[in-house]
PDB file of N, CA and C in Angstrom:
ATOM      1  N   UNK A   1      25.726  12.816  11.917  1.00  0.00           N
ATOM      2  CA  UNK A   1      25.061  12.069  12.962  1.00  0.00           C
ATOM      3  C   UNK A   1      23.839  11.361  12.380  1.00  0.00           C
ATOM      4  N   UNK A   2      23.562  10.458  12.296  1.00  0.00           N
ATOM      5  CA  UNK A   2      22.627   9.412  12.141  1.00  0.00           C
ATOM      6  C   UNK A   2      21.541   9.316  13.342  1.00  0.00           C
ATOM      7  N   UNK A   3      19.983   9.648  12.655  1.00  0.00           N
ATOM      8  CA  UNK A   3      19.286   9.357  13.525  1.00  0.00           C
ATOM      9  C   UNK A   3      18.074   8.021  13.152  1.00  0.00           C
ATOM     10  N   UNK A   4      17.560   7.208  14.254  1.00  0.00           N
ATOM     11  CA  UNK A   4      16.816   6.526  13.755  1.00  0.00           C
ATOM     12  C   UNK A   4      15.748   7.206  14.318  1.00  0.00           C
ATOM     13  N   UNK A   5      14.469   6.302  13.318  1.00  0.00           N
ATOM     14  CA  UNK A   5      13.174   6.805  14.043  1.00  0.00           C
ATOM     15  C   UNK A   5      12.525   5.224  14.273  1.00  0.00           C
ATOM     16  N   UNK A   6      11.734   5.326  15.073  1.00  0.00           N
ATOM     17  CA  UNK A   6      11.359   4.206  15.217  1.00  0.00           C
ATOM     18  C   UNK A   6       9.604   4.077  14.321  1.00  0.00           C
ATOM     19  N   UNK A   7       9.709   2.776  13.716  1.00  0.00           N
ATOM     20  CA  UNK A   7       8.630   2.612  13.066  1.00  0.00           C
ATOM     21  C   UNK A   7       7.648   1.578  13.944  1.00  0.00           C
ATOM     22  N   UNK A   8       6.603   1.792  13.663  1.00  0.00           N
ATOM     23  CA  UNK A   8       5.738   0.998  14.535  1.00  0.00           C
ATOM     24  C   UNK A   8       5.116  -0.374  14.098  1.00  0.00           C
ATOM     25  N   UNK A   9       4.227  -0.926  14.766  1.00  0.00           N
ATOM     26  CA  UNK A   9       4.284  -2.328  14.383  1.00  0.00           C
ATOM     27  C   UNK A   9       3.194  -2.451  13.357  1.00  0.00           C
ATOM     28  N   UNK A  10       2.122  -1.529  13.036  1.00  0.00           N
ATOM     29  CA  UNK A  10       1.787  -1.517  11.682  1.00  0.00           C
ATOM     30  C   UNK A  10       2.057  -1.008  10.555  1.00  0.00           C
ATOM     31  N   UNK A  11       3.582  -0.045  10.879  1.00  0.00           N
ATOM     32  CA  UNK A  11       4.105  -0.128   9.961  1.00  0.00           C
ATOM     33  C   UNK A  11       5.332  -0.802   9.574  1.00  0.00           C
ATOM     34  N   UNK A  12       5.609  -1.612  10.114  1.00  0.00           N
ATOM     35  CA  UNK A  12       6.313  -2.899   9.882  1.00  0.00           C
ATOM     36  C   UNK A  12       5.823  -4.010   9.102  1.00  0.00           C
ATOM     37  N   UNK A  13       4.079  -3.911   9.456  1.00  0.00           N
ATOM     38  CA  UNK A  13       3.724  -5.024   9.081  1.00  0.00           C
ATOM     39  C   UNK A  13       3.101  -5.172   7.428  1.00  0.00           C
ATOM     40  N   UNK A  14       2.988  -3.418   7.735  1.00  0.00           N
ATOM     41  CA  UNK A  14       2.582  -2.981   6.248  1.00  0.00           C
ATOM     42  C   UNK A  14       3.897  -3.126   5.133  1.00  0.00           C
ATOM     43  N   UNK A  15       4.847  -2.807   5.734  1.00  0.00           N
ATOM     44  CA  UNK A  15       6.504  -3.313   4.612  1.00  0.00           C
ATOM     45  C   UNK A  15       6.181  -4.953   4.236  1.00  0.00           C
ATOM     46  N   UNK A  16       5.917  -5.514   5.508  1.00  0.00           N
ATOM     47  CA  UNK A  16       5.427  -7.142   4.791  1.00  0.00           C
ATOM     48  C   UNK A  16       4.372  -7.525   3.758  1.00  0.00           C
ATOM     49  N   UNK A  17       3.296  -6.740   4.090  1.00  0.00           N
ATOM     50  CA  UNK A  17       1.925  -6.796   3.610  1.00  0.00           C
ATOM     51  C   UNK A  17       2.278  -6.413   1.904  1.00  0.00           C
ATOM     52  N   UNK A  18       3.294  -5.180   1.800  1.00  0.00           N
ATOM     53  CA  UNK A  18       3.067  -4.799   0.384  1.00  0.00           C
ATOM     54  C   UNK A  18       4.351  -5.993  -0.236  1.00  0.00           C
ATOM     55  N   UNK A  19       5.459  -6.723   0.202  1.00  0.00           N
ATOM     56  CA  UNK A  19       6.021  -7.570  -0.474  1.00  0.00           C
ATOM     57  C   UNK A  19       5.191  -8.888  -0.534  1.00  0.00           C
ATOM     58  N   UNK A  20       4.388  -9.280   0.310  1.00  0.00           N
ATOM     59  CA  UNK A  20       3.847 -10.057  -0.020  1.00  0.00           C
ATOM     60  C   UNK A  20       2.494  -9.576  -0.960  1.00  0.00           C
ATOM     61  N   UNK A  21       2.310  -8.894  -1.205  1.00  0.00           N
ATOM     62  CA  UNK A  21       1.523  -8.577  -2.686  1.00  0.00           C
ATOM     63  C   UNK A  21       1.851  -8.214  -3.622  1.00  0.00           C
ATOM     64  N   UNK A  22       3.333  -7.549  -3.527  1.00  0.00           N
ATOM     65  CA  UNK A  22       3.852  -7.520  -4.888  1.00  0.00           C
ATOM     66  C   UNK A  22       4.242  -8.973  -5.800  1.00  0.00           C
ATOM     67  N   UNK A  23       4.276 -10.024  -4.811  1.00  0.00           N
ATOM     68  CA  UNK A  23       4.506 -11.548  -5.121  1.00  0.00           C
ATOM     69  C   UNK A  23       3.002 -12.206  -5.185  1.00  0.00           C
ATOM     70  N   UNK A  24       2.025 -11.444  -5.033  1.00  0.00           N
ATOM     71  CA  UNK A  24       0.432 -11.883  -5.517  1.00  0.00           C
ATOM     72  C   UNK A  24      -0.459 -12.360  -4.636  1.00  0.00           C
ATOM     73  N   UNK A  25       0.250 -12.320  -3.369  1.00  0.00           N
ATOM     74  CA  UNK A  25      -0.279 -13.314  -2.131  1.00  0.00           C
ATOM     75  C   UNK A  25      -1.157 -12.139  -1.798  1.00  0.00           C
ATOM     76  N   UNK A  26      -1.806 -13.011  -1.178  1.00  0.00           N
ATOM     77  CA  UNK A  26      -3.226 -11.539  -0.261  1.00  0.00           C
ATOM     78  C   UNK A  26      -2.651 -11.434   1.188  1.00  0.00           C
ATOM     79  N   UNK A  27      -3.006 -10.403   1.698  1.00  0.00           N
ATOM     80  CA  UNK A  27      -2.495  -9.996   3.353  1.00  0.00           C
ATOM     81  C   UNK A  27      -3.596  -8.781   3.368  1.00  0.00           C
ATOM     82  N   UNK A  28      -3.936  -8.646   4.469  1.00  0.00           N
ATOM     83  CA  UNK A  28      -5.040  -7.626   4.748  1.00  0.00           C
ATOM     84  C   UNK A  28      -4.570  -7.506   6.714  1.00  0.00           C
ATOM     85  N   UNK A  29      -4.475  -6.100   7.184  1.00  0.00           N
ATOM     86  CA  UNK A  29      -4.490  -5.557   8.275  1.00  0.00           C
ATOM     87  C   UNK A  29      -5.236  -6.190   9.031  1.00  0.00           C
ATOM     88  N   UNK A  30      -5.066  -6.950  10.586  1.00  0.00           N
ATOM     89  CA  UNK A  30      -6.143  -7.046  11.380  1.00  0.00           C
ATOM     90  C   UNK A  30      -5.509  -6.553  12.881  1.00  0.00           C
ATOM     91  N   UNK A  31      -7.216  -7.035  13.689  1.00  0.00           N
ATOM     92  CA  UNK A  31      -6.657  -6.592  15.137  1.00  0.00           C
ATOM     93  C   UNK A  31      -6.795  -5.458  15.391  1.00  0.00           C
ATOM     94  N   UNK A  32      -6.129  -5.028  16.452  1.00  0.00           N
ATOM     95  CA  UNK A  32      -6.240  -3.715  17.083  1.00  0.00           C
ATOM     96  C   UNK A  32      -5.380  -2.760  16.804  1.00  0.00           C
ATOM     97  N   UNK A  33      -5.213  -1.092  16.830  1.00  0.00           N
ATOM     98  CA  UNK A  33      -3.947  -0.405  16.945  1.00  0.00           C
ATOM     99  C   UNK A  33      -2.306  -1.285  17.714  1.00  0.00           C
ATOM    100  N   UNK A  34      -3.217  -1.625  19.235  1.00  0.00           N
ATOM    101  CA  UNK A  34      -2.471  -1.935  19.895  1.00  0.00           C
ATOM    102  C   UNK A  34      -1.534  -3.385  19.681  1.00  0.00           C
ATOM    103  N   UNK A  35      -2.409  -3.884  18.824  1.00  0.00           N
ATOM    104  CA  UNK A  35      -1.546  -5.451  18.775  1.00  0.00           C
ATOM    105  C   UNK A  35      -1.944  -5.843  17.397  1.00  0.00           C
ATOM    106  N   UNK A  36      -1.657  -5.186  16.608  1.00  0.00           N
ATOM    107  CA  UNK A  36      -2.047  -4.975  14.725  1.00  0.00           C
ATOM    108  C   UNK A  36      -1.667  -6.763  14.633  1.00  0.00           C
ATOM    109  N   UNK A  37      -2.211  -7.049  13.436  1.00  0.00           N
ATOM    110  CA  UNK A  37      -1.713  -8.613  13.068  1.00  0.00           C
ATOM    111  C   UNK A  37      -1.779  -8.179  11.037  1.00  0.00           C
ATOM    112  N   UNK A  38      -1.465  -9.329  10.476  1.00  0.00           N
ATOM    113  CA  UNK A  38      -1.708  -9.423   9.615  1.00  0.00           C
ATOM    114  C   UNK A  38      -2.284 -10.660   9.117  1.00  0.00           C
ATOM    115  N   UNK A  39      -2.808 -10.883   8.285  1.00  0.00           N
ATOM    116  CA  UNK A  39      -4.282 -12.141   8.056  1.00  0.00           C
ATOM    117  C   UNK A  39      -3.449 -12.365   6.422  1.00  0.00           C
ATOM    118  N   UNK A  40      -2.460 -13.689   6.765  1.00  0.00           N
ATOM    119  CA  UNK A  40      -2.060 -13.808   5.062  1.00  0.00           C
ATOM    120  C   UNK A  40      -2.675 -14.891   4.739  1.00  0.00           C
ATOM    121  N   UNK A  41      -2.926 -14.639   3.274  1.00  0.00           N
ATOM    122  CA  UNK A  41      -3.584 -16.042   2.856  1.00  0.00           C
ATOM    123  C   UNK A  41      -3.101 -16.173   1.251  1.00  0.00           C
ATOM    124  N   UNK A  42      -2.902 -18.004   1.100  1.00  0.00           N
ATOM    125  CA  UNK A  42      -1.955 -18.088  -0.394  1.00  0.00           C
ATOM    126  C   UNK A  42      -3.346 -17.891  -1.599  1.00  0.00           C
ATOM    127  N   UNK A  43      -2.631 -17.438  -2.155  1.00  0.00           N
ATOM    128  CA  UNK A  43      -4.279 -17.074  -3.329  1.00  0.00           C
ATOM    129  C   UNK A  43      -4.184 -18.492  -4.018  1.00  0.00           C
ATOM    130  N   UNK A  44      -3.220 -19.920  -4.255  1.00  0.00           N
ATOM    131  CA  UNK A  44      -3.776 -20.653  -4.603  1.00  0.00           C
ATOM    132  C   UNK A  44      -5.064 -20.929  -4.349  1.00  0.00           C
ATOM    133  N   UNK A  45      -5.052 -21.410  -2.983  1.00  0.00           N
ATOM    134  CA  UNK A  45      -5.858 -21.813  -2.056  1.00  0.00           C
ATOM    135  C   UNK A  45      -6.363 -21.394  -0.389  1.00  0.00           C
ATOM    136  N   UNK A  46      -6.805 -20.285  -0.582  1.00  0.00           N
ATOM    137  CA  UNK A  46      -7.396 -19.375   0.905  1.00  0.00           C
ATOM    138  C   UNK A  46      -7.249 -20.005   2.068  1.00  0.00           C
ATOM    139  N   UNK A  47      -7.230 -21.544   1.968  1.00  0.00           N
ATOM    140  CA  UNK A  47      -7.107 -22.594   3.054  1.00  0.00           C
ATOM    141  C   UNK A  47      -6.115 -22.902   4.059  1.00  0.00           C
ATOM    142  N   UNK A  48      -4.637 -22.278   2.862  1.00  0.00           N
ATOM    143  CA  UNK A  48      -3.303 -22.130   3.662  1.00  0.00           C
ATOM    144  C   UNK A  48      -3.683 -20.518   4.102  1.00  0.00           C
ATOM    145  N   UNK A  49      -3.985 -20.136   5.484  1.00  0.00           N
ATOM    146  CA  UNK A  49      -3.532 -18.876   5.402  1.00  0.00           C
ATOM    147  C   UNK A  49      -3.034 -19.102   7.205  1.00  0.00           C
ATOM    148  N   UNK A  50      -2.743 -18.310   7.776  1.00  0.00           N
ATOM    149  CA  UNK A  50      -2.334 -17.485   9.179  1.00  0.00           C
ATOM    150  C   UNK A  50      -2.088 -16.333   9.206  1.00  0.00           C
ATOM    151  N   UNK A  51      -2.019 -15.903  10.474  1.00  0.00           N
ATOM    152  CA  UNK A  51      -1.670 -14.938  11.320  1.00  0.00           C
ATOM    153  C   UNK A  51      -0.426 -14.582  11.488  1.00  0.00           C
ATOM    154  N   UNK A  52      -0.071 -12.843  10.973  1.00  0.00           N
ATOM    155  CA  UNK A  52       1.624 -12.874  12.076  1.00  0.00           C
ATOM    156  C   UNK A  52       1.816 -11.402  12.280  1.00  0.00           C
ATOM    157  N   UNK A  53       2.285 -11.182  13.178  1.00  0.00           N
ATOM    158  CA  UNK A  53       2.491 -10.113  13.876  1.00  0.00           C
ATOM    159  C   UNK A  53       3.811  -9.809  14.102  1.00  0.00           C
ATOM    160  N   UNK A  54       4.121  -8.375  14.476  1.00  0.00           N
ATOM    161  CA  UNK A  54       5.198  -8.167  14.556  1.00  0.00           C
ATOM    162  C   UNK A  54       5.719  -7.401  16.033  1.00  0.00           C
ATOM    163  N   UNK A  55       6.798  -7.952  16.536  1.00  0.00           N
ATOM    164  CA  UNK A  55       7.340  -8.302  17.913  1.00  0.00           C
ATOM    165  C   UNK A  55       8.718  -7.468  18.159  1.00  0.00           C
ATOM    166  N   UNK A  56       8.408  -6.137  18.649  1.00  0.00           N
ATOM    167  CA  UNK A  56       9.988  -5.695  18.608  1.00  0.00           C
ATOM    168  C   UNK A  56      10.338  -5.504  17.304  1.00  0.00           C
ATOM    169  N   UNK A  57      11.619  -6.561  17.185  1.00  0.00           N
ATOM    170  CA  UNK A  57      11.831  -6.273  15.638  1.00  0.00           C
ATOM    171  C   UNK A  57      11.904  -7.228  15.260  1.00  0.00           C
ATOM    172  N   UNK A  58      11.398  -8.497  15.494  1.00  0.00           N
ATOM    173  CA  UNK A  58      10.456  -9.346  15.158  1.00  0.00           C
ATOM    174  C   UNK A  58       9.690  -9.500  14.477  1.00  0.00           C
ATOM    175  N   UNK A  59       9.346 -10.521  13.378  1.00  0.00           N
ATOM    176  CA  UNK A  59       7.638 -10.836  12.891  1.00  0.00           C
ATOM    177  C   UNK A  59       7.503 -12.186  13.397  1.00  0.00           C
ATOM    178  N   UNK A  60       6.495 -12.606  13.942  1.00  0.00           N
ATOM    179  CA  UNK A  60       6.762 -13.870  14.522  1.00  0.00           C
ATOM    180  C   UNK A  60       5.221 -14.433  14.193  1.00  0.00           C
ATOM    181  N   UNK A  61       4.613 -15.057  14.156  1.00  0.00           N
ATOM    182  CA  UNK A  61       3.515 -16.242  13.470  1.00  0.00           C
ATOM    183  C   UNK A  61       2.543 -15.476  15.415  1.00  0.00           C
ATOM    184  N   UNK A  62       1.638 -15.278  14.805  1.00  0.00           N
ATOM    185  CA  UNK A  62       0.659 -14.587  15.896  1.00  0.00           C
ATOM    186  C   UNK A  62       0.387 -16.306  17.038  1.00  0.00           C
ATOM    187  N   UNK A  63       0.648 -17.531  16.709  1.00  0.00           N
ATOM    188  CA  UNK A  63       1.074 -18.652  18.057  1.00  0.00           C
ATOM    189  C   UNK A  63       1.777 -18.332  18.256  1.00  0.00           C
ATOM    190  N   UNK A  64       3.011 -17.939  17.979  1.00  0.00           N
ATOM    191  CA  UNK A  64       4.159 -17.932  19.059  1.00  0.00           C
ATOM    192  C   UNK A  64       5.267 -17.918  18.283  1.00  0.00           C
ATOM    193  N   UNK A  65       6.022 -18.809  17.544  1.00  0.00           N
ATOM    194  CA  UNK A  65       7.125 -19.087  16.406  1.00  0.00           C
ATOM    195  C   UNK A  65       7.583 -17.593  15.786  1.00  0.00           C
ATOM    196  N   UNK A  66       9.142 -17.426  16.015  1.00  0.00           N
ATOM    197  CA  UNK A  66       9.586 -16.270  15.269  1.00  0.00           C
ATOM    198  C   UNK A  66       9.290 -16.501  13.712  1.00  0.00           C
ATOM    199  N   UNK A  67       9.549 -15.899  13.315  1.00  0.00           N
ATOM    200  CA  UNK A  67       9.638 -15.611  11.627  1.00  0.00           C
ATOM    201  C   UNK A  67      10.892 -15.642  10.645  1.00  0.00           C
ATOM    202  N   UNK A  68      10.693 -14.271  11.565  1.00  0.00           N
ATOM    203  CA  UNK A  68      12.217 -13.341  11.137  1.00  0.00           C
ATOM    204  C   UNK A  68      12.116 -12.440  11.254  1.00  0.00           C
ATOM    205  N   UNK A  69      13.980 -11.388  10.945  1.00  0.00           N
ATOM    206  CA  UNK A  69      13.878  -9.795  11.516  1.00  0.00           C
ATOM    207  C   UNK A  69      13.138  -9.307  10.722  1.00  0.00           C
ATOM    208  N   UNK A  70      12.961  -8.122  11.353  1.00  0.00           N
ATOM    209  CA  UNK A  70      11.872  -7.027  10.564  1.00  0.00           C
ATOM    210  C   UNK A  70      12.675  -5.843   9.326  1.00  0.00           C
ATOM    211  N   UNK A  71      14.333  -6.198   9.499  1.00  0.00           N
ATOM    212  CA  UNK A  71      14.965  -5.645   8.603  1.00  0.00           C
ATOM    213  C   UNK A  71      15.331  -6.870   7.272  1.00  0.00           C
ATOM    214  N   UNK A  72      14.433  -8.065   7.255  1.00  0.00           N
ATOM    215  CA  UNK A  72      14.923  -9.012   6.600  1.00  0.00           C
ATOM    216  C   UNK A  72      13.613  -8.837   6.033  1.00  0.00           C
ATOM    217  N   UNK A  73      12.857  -8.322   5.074  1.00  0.00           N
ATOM    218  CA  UNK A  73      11.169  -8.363   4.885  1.00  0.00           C
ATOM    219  C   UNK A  73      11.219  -9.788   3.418  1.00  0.00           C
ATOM    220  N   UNK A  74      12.005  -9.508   2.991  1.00  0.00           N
ATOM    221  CA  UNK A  74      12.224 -10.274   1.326  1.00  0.00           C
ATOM    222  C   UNK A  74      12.235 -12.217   2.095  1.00  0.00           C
ATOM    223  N   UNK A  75      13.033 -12.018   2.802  1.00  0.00           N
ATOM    224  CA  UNK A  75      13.327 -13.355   3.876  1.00  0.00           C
ATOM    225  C   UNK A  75      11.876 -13.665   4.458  1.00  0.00           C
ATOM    226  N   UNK A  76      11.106 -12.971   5.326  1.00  0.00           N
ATOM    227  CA  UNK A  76      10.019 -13.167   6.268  1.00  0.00           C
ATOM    228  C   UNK A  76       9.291 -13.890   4.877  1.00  0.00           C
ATOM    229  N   UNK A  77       9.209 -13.373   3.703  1.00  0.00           N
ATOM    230  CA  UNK A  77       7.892 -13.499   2.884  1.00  0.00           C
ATOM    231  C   UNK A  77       8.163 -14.852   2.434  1.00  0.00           C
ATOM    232  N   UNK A  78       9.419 -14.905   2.106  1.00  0.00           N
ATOM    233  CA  UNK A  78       9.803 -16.553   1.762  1.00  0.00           C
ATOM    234  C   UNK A  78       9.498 -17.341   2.488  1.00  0.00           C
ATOM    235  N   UNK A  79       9.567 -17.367   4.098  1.00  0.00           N
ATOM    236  CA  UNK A  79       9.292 -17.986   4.898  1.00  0.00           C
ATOM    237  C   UNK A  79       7.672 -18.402   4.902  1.00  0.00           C
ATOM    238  N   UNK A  80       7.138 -17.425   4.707  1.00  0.00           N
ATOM    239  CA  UNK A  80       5.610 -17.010   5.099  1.00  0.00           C
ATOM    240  C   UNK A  80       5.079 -18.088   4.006  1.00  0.00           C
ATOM    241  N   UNK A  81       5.291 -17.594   2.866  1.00  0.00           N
ATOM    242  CA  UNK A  81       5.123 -18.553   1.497  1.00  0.00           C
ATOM    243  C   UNK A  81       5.262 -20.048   1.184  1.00  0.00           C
ATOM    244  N   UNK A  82       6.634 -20.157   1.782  1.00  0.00           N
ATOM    245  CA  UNK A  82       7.100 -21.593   2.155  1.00  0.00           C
ATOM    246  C   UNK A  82       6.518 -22.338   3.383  1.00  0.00           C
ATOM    247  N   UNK A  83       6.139 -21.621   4.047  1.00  0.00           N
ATOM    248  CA  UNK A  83       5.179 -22.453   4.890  1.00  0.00           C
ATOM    249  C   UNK A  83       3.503 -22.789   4.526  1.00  0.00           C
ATOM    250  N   UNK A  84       3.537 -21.533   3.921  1.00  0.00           N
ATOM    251  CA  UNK A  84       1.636 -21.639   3.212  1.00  0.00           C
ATOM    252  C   UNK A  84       1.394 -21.833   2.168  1.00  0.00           C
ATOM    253  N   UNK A  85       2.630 -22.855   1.538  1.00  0.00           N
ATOM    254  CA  UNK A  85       2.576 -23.343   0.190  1.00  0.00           C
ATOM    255  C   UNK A  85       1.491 -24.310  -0.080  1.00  0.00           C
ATOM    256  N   UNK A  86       0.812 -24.689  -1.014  1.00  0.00           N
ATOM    257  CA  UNK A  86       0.266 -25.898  -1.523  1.00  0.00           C
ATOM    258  C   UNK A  86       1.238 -26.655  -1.849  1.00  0.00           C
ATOM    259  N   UNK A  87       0.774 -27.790  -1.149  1.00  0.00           N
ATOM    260  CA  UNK A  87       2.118 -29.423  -1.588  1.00  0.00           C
ATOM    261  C   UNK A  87       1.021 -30.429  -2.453  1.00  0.00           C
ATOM    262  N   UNK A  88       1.188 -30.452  -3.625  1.00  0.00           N
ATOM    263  CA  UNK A  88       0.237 -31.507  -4.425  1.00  0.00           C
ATOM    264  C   UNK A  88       0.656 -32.770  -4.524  1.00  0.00           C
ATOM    265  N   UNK A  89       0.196 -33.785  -4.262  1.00  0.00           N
ATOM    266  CA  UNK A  89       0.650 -34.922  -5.055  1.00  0.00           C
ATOM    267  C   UNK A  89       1.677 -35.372  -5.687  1.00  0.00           C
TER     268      UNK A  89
END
């Protein structure tokens, strides 16, 4: 018999937080117990950063915009990255 447990939304957000630092990007915990966020920012440039939180099983951009699932973490970070990329010239 297979049981799940359910993980909570800072620790969901912490599975994101440590792939996106194993790839060098900064992410640091914010917010409350109740509505945890995460504060990512591209270490090129601190300038690209946002907010995202996680929704159910959801991570979705703390405006509103899904992400991706919360069993997809390798996916979310690409996303996260690819959106808070530096575009040069």
């Amino acid at each position: 018999m297979e049981t799940h447990t359910a993980i909570s939304a800072r620790e969901q957000l912490d599975l994101l937080r440590a792939e996106l630092e194993r790839r060098g990007w900064l992410a640091d915990h914010r917010g409350t117990p109740e509505k945890p966020f995460l504060h990512v920012r591209n270490p090129a440039d601190a300038g690209f950063n946002d907010s995202v939180a996680c929704c159910g099983d959801r991570y979705c951009w703390n405006w509103g915009p899904e992400i991706g699932a919360v069993d997809d973490v390798q996916g979310v970070a690409n996303r996260i990255m690819h959106v808070l990329r530096v575009v040069g010239p």
